[in-house]
C-alpha atoms as a PDB file:
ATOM      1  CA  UNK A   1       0.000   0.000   0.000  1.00  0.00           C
ATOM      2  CA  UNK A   2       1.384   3.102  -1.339  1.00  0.00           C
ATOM      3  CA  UNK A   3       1.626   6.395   1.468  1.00  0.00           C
ATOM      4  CA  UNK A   4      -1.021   8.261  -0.399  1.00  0.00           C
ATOM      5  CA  UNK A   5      -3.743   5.033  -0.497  1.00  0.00           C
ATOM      6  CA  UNK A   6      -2.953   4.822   3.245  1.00  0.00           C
ATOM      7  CA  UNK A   7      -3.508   8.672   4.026  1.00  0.00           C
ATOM      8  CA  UNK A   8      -6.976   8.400   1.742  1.00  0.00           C
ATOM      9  CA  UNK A   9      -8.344   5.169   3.672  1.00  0.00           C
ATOM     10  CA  UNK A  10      -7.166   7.151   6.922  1.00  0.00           C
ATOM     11  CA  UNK A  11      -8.659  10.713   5.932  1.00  0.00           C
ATOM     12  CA  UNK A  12     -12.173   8.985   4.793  1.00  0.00           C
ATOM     13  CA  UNK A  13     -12.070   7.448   8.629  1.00  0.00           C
ATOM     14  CA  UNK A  14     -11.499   9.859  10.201  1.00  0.00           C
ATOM     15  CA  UNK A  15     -13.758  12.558   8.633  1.00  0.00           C
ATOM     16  CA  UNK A  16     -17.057   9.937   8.608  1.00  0.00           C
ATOM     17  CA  UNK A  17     -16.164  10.484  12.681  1.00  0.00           C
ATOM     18  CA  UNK A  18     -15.393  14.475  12.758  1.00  0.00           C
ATOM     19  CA  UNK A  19     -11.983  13.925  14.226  1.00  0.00           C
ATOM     20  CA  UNK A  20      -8.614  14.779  12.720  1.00  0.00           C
ATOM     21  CA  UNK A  21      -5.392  12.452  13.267  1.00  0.00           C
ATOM     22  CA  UNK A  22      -4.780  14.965  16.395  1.00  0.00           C
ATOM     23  CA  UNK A  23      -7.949  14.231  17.968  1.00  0.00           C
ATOM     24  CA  UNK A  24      -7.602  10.828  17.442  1.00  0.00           C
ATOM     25  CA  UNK A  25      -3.866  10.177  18.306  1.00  0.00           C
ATOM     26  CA  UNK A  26      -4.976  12.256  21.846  1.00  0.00           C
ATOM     27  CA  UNK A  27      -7.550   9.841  22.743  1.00  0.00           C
ATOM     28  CA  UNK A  28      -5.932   6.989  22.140  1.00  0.00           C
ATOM     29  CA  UNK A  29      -2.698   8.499  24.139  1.00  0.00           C
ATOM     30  CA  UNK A  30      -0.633   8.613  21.720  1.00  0.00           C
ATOM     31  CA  UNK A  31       1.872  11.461  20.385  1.00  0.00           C
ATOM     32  CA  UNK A  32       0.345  12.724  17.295  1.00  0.00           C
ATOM     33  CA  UNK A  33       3.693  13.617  15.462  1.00  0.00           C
ATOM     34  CA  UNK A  34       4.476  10.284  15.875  1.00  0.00           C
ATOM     35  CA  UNK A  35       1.280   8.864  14.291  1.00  0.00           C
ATOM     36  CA  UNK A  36       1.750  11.407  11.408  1.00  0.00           C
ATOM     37  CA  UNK A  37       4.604  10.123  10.813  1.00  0.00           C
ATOM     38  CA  UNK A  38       4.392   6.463  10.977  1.00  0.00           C
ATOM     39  CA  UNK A  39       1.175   7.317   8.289  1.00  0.00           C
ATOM     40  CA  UNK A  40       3.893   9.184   5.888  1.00  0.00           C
ATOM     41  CA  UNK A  41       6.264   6.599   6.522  1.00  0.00           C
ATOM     42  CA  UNK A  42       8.758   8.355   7.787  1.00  0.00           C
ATOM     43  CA  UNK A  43       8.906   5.497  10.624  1.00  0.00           C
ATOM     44  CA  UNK A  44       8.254   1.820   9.891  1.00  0.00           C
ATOM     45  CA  UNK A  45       6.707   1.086  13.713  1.00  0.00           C
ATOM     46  CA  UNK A  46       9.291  -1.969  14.016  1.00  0.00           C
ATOM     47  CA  UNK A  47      10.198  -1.360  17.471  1.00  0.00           C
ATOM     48  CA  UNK A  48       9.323   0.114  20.504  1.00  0.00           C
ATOM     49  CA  UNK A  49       7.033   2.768  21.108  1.00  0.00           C
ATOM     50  CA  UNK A  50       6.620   3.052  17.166  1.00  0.00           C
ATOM     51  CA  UNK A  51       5.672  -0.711  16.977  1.00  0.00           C
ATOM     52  CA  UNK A  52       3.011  -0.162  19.804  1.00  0.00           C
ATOM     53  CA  UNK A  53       1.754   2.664  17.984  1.00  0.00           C
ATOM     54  CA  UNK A  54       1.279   1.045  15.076  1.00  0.00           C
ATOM     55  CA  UNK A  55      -0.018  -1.751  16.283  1.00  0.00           C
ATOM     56  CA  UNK A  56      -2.985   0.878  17.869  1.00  0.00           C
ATOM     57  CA  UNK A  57      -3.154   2.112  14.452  1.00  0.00           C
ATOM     58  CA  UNK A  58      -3.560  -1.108  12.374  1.00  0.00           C
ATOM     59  CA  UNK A  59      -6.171  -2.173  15.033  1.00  0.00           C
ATOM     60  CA  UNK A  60      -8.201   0.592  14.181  1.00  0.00           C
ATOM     61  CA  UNK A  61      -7.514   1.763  10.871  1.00  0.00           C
ATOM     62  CA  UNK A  62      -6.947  -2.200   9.908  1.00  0.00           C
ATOM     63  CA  UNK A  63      -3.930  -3.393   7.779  1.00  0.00           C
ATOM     64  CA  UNK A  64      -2.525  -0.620   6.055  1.00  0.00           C
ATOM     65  CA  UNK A  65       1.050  -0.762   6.716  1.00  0.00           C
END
């Protein structure tokens, strides 16, 4: 799945709920720089807090990594 496929399935989420990735990384405690950037792949999520992060993500959001 390309970046831009993952930001569209993300975006059309998000919006059907009103939030924004902010909203949503706050309520699920997470840092929302982080989430941004595990979504633009800037960070894979292999270890650490970025693999717990994305494993919020995925659960949510479903496989898109």
């Amino acid at each position: 799945m390309t970046i831009e496929q993952r930001q569209a399935i993300i975006h059309e989420k998000l919006e059907s709920m009103g939030e924004t990735v902010t909203s949503w990384s706050k309520k699920n405690r997470l840092d929302h720089r982080l989430v941004a950037d595990l979504i633009n792949g800037k960070f894979l999520g292999t270890r650490g807090v970025t693999l717990q992060a994305r494993k919020q993500i995925e659960e949510f959001f479903g496989n898109i990594f």
